[in-house]
N, C-alpha and C. Protein backbone atom coordinates (compact mmCIF):
# COMPACT_ATOMS: atom_id res chain seq x y z
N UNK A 1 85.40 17.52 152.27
CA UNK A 1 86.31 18.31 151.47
C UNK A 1 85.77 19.73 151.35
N UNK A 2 86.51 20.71 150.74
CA UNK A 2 86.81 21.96 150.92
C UNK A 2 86.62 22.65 149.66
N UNK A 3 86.46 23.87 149.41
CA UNK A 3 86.43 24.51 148.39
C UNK A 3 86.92 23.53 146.80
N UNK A 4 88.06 23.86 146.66
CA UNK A 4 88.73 22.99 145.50
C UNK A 4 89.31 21.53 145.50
N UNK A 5 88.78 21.42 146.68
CA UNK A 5 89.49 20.31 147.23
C UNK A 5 88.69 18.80 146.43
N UNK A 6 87.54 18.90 146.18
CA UNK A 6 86.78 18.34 145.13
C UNK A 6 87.59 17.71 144.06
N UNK A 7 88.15 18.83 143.04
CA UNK A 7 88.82 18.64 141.79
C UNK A 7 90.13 17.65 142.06
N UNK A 8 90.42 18.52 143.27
CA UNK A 8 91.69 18.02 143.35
C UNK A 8 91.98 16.34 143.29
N UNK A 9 91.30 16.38 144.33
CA UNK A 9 91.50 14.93 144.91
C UNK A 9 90.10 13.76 144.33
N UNK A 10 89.58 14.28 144.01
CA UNK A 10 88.39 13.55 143.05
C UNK A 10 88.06 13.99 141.67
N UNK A 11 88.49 14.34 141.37
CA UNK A 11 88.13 15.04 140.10
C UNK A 11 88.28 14.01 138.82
N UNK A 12 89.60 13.61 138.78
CA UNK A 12 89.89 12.55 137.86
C UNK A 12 89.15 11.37 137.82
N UNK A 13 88.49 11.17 138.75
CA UNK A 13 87.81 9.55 138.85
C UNK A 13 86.47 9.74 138.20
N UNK A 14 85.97 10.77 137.08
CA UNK A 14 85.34 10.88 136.33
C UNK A 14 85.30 10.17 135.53
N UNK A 15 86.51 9.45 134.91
CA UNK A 15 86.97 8.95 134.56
C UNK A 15 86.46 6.84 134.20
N UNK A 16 86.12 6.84 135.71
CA UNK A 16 85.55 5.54 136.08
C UNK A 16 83.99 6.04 136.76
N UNK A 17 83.82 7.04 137.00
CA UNK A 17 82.47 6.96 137.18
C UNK A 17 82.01 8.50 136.42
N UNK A 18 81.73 8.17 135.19
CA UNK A 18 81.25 9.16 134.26
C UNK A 18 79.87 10.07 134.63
N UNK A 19 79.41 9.59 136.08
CA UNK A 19 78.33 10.91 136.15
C UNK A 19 78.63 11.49 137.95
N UNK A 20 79.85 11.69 137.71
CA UNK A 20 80.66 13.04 138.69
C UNK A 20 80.69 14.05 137.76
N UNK A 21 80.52 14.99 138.28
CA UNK A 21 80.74 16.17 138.14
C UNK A 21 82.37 17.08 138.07
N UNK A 22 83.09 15.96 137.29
CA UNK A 22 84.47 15.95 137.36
C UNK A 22 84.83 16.67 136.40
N UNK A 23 86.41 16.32 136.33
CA UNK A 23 87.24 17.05 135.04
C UNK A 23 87.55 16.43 133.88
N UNK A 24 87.42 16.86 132.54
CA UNK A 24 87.50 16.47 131.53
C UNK A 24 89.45 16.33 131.04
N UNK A 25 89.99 17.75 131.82
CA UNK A 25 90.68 18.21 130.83
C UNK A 25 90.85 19.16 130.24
N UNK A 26 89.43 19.89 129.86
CA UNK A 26 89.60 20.85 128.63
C UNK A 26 89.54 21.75 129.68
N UNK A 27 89.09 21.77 131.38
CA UNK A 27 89.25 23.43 132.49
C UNK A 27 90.40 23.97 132.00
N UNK A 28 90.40 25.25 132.47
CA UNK A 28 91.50 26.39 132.44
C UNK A 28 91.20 27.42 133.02
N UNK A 29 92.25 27.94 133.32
CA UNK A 29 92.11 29.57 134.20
C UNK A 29 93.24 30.37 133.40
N UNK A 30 93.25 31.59 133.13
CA UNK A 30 93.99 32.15 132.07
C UNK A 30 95.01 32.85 133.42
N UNK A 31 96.39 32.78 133.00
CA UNK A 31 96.82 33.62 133.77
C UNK A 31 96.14 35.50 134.04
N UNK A 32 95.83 35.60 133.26
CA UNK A 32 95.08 36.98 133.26
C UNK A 32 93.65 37.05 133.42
N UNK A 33 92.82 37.04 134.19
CA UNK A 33 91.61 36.66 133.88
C UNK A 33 90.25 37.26 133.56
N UNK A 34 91.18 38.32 133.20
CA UNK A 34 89.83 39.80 132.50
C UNK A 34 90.90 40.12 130.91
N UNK A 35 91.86 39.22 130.43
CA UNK A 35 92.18 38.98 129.36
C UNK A 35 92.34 38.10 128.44
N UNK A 36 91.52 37.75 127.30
CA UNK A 36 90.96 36.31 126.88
C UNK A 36 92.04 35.94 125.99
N UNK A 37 93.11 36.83 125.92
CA UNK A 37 94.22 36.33 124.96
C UNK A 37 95.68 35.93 126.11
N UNK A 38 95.46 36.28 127.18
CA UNK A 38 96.39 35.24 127.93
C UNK A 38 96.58 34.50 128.07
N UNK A 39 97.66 33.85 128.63
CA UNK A 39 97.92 32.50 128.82
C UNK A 39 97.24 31.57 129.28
N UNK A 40 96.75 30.13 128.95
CA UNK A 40 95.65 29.40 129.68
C UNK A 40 96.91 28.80 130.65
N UNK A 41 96.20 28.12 131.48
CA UNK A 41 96.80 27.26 132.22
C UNK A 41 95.57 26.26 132.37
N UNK A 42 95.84 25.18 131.82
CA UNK A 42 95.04 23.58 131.88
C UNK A 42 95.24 22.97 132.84
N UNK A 43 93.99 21.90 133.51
CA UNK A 43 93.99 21.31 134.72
C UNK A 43 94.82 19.83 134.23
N UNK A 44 95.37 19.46 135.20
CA UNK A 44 96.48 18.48 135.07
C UNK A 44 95.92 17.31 135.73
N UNK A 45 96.42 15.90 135.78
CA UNK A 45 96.19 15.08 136.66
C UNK A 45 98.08 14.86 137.32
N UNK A 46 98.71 15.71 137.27
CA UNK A 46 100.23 15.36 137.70
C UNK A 46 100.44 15.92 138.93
N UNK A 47 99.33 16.23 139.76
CA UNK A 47 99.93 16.42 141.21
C UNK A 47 100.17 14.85 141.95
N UNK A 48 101.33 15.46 142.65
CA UNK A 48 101.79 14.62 143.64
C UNK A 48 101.71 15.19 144.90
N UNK A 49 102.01 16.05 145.38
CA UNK A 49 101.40 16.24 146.86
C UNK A 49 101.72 18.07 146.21
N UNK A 50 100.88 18.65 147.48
CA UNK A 50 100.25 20.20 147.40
C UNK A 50 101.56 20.57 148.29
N UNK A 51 102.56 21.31 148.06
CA UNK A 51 103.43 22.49 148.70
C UNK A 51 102.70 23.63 149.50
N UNK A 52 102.55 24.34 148.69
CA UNK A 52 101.20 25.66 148.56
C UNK A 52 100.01 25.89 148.76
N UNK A 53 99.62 26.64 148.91
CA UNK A 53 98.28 26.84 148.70
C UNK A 53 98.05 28.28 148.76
N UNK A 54 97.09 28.08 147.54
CA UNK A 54 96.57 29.74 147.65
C UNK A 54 96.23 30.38 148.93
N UNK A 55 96.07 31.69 148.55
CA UNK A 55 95.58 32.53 149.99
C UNK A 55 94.26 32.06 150.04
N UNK A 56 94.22 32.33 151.40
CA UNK A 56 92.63 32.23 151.34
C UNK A 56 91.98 33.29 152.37
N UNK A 57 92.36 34.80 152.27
CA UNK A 57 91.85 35.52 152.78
C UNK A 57 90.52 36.23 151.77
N UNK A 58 89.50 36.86 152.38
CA UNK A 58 88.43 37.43 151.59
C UNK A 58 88.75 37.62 150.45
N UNK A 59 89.80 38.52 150.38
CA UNK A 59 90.17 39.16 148.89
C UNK A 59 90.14 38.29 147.89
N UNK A 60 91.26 37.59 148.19
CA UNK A 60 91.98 36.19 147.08
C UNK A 60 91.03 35.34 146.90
N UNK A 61 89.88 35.26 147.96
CA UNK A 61 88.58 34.40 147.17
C UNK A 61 87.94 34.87 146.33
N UNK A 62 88.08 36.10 146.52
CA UNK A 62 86.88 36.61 145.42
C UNK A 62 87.43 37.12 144.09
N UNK A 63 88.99 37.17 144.22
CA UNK A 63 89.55 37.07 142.78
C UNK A 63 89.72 35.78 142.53
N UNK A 64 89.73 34.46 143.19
CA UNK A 64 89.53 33.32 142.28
C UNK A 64 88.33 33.04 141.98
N UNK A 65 87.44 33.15 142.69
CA UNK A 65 86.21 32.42 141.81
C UNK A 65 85.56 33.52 140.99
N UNK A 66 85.19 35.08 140.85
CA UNK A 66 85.10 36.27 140.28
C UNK A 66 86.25 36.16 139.42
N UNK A 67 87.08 36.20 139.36
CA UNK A 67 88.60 37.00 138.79
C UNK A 67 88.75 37.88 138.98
N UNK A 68 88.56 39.01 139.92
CA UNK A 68 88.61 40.12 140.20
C UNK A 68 88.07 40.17 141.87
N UNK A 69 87.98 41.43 142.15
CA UNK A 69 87.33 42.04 143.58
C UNK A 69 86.29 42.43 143.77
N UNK A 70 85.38 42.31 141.78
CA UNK A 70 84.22 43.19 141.73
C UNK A 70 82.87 42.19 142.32
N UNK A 71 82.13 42.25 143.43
CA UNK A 71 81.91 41.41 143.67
C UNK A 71 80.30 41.02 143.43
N UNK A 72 80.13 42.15 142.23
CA UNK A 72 78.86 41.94 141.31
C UNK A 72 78.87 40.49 140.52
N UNK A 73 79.51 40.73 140.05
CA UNK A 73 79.78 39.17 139.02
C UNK A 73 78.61 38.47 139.33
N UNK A 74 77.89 38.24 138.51
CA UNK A 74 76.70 36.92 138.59
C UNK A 74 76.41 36.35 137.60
N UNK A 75 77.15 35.19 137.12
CA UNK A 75 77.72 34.02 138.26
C UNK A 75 79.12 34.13 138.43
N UNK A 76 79.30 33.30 139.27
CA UNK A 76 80.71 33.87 139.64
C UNK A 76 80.95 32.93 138.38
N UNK A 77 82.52 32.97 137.89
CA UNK A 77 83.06 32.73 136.84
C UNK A 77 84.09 31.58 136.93
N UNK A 78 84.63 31.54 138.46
CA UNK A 78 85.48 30.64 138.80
C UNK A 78 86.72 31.05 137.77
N UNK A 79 87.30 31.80 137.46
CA UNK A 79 88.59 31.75 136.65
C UNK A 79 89.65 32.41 137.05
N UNK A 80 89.57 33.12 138.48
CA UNK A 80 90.52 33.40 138.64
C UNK A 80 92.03 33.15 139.68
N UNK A 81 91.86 31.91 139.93
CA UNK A 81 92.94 30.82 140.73
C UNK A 81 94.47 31.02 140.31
N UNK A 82 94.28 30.76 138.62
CA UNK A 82 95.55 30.86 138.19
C UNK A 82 96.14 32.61 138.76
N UNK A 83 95.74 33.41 138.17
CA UNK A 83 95.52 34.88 138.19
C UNK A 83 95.99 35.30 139.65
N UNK A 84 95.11 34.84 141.05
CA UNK A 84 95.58 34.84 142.16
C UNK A 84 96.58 33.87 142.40
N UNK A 85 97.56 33.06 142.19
CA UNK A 85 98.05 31.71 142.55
C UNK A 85 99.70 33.13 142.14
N UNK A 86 99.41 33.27 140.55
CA UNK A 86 100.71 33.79 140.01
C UNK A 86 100.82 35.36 141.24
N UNK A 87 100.02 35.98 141.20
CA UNK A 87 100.20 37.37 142.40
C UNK A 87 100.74 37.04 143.58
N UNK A 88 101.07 35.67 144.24
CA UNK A 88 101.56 35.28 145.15
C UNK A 88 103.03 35.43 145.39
N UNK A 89 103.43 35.27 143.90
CA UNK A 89 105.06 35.07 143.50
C UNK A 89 105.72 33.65 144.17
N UNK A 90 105.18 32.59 144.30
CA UNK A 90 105.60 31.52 144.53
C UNK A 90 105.67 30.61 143.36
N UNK A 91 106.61 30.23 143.09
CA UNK A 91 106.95 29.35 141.72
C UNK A 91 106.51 28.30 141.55
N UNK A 92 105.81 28.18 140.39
CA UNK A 92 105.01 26.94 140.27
C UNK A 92 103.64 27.02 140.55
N UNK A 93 103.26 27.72 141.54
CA UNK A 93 101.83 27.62 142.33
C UNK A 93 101.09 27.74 141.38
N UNK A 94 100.64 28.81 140.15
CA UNK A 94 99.56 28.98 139.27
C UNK A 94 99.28 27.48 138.75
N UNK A 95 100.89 26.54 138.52
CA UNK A 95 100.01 25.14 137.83
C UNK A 95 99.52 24.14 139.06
N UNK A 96 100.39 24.47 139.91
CA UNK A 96 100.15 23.78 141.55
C UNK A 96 97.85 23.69 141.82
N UNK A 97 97.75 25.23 141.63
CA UNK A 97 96.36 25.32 141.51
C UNK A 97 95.68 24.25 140.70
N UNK A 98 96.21 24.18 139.68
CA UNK A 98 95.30 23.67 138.80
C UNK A 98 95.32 22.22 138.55
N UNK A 99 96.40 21.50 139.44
CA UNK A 99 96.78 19.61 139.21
C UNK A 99 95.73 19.19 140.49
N UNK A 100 95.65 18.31 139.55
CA UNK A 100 94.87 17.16 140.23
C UNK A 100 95.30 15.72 140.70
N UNK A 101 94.81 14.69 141.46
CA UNK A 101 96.00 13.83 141.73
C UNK A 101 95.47 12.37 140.43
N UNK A 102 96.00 12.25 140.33
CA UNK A 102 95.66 10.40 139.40
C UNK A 102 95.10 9.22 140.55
N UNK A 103 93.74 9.32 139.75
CA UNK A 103 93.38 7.97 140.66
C UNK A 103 94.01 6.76 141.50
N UNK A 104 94.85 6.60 140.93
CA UNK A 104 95.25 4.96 141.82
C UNK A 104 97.00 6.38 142.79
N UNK A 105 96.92 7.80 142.76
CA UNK A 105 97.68 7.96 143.73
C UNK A 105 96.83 8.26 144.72
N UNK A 106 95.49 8.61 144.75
CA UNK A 106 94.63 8.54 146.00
C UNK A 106 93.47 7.35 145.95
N UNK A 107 94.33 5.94 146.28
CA UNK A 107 93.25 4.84 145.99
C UNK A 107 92.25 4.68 147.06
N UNK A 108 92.28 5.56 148.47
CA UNK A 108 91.26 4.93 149.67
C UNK A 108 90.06 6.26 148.92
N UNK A 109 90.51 7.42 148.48
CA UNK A 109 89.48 7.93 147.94
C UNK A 109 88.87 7.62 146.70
N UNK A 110 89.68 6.69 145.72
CA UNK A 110 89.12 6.26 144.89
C UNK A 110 88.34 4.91 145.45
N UNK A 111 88.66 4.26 146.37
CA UNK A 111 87.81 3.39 146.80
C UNK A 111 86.17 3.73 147.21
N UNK A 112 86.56 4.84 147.75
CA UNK A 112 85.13 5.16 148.80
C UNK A 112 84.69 5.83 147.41
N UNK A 113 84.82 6.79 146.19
CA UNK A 113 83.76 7.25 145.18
C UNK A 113 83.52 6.15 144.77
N UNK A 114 84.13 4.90 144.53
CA UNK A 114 83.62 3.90 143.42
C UNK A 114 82.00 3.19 144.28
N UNK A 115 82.36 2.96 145.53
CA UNK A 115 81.89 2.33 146.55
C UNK A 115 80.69 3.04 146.90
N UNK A 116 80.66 4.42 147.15
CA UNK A 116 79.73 5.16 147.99
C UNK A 116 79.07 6.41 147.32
N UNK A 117 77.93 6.89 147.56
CA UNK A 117 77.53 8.36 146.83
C UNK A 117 78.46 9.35 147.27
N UNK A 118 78.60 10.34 146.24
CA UNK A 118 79.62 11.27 146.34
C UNK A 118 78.92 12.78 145.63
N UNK A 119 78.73 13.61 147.14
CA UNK A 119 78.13 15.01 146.55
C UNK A 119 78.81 16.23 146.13
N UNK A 120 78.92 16.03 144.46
CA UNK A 120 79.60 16.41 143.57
C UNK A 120 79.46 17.95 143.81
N UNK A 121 77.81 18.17 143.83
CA UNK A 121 77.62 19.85 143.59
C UNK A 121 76.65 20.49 144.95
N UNK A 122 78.07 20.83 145.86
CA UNK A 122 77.48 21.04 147.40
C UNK A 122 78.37 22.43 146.74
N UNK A 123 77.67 23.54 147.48
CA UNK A 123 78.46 25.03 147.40
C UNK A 123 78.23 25.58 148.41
N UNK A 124 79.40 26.67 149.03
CA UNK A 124 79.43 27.39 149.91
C UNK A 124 78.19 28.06 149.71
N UNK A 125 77.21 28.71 150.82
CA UNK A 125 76.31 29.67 150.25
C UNK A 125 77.29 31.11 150.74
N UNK A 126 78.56 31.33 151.08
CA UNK A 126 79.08 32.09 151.75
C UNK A 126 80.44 32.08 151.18
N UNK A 127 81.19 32.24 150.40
CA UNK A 127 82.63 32.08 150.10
C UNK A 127 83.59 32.74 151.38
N UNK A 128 84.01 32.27 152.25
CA UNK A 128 84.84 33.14 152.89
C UNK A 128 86.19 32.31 153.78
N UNK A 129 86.78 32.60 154.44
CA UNK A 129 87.92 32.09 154.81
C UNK A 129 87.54 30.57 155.45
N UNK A 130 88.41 29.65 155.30
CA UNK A 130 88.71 28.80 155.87
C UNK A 130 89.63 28.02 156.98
């Protein structure tokens, strides 16, 4: 798996195996993400299949995981998905970013985390296109 692709599709099975590095729930990415009184947008478990997908040219990476272009940021902040998702102008996509699927709708991957080690915290040393 891939950048976000983690959350997505494994994320929830935290759930049954409580020492992933999964989602609670309480994530968010603010639609604005250098403004702390914007809108959150909360991670979901209601995806059903991905339409979309963010960009994934240099730029748009480094305003999602930065929130911005500035590419000082240390650490990166990871908040800005929603922020890039809505600049797209594709409807829906900012929550599209942020759903995750429900365990028993990806059961061969819930099979293989229950079953097998699963490396939760692998990182690009390089953020760049895919």
């Amino acid at each position: 798996m891939e950048n976000r692709s983690f959350d997505h599709m494994l994320g929830w099975l935290k759930s049954s195996r409580p020492d992933i590095d999964g989602l609670s729930g309480s994530e968010y990415n603010r639609v604005n993400a250098s403004n702390s009184g914007s809108t959150p947008v909360y991670v979901s478990d209601d995806a059903f299949f991905i339409a979309s997908n963010p960009s994934h040219s240099i730029q748009a990476i480094w305003e999602q995981i930065i929130g911005s272009n500035d590419t000082s940021a240390n650490p990166a902040s990871m908040n800005g998905f929603v922020q890039q998702a809505k600049a797209m102008g594709v409807d829906g996509l900012s929550k599209t970013v942020m759903s995750g699927f429900k365990p028993d709708l990806v059961p061969i991957y819930s099979e293989f985390v229950n079953e097998f080690v699963v490396m939760d915290r692998w990182f690009a040393s390089v953020p760049a296109l895919t």
